[in-house]
Protein backbone atom coordinates (compact mmCIF):
# COMPACT_ATOMS: atom_id res chain seq x y z
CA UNK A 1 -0.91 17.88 6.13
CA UNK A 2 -2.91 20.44 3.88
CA UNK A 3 -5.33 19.03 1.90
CA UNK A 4 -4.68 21.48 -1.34
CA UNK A 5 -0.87 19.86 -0.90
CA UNK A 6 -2.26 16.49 -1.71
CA UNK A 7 -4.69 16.81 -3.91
CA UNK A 8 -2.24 18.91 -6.17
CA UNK A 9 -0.25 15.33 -6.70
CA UNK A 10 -3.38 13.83 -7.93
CA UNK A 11 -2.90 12.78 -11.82
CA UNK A 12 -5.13 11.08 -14.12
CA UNK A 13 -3.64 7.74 -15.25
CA UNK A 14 -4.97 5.28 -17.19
CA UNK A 15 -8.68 6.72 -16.05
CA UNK A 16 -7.98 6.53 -12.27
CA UNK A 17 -6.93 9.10 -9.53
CA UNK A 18 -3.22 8.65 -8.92
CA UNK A 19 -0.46 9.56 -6.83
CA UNK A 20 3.10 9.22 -8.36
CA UNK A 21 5.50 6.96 -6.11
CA UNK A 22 7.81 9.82 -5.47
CA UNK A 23 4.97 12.56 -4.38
CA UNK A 24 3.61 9.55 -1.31
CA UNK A 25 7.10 9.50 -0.68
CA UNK A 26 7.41 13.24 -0.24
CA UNK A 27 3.88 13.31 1.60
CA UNK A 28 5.17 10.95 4.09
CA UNK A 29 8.24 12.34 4.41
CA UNK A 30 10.23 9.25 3.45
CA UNK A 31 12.34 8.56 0.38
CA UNK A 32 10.67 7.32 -2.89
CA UNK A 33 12.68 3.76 -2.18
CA UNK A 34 11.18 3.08 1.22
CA UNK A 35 7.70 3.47 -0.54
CA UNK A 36 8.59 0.72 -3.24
CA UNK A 37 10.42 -1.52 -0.52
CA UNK A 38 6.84 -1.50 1.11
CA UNK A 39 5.08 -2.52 -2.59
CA UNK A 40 8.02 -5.22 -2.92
CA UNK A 41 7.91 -6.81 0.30
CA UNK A 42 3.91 -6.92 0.52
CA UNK A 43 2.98 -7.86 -2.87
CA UNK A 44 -0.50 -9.94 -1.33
CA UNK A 45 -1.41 -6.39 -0.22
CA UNK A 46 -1.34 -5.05 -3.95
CA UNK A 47 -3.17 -6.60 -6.34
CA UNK A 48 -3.82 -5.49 -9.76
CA UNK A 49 -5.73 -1.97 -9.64
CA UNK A 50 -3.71 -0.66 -6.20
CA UNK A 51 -0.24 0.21 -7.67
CA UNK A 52 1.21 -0.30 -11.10
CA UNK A 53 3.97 1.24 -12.71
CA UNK A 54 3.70 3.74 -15.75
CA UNK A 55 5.22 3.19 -19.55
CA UNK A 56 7.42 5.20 -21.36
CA UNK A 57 4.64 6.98 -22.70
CA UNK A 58 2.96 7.78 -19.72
CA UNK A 59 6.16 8.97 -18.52
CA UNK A 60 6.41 11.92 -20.85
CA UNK A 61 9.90 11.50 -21.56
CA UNK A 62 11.19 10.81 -18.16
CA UNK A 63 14.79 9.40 -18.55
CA UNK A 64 15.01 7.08 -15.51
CA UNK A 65 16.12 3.89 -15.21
CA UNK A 66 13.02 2.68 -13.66
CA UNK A 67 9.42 4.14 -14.57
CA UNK A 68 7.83 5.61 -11.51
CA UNK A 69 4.57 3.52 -9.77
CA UNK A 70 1.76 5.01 -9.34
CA UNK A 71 -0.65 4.19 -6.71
CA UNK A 72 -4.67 4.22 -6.85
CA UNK A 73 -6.46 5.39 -3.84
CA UNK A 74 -7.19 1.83 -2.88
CA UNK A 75 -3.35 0.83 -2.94
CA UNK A 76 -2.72 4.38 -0.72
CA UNK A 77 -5.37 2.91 1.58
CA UNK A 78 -2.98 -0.31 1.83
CA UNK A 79 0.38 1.41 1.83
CA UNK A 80 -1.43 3.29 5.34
CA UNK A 81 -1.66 -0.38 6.79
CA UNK A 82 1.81 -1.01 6.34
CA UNK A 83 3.35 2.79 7.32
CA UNK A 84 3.44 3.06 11.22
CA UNK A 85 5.19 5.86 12.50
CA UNK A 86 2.79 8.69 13.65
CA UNK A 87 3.35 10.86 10.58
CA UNK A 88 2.43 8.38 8.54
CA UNK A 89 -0.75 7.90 10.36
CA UNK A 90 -1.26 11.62 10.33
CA UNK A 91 -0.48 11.85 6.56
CA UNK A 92 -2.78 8.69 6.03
CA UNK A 93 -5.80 10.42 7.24
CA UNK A 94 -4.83 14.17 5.44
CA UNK A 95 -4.73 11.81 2.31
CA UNK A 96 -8.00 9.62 2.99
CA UNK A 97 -9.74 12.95 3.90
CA UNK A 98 -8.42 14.32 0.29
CA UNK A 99 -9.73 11.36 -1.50
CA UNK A 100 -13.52 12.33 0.09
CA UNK A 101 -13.47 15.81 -0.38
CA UNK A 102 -12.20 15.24 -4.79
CA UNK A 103 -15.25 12.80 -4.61
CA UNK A 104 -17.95 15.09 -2.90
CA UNK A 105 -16.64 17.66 -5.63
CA UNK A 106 -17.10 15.68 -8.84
CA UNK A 107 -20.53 14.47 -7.26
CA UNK A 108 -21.40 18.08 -6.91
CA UNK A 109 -20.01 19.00 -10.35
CA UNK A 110 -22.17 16.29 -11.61
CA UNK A 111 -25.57 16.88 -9.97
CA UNK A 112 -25.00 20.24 -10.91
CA UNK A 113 -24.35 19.76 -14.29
CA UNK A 114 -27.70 18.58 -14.91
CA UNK A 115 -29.20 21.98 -14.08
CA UNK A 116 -31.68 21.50 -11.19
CA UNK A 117 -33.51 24.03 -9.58
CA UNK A 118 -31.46 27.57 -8.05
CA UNK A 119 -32.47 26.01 -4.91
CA UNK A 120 -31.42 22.77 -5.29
CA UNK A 121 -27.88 24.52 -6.56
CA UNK A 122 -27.37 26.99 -3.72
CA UNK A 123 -28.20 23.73 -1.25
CA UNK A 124 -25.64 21.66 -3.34
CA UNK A 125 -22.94 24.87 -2.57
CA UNK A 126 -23.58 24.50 0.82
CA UNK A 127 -23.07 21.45 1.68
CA UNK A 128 -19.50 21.20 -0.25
CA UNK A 129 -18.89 24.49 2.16
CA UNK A 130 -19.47 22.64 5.25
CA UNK A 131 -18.04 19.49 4.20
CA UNK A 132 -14.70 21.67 2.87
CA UNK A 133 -14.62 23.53 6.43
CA UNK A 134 -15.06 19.68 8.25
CA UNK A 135 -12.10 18.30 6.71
CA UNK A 136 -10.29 21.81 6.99
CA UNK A 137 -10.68 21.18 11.00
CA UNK A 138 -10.31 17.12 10.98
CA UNK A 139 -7.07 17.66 9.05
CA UNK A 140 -5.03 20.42 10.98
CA UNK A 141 -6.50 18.55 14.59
């Protein structure tokens, strides 16, 4: 699973870093009702802040009989406990690893925003380099 896949499905919700129901169920390779059979029949495993489901306005004019759920990277963390076939393992990781490499970025983004040193810059770019090439190889292994 390709990182730049996954981290394309992340949306801003409500403030948080979400994945819309239907794009897990594409990254797993499952259909979008298997996903929400696995919220339904766990609920203990989602409490408030890991999956909730978007309003109208969210929705942007979807017309669907049910609004799509979203889930935070805490309830993708739990959906990977409950998902046991080996591609779902696989995909687990590819999105765990996705989840790391968004925060490293908006760490970097943010130390670099406060204008240190060229040095201190070109050593921030570095590191996001080699921790970019990492998950490249952890991912496709």
């Amino acid at each position: 699973m390709e990182i730049e896949k996954i981290e394309s499905k992340i949306i801003i919700v409500r403030e948080q870093k979400v994945i819309l129901d239907r794009d897990v169920a594409e990254i797993y390779g499952v259909e979008t009702k298997r996903i929400n059979e696995a919220v339904k029949n766990n609920p203990e495993r989602f409490p408030s802040g890991y999956v909730f489901e978007i309003d109208k306005n969210e929705g942007r004019g979807q017309h669907v009989k049910y609004m799509p759920k979203v889930f935070t990277e805490k309830g993708l963390y739990m959906l990977a406990t409950i998902l046991k076939s080996k591609i779902a393992i696989q995909t687990s990781i590819a999105i765990i690893e996705t989840f790391a490499k968004v925060k490293e970025l908006s760490n970097t983004i943010n130390e670099l925003s406060t204008n240190p040193p060229k040095e201190q810059q070109q050593s921030l770019m570095q590191y996001n380099i080699v921790i970019a090439r990492r998950n490249d190889v952890a991912i496709s292994m």
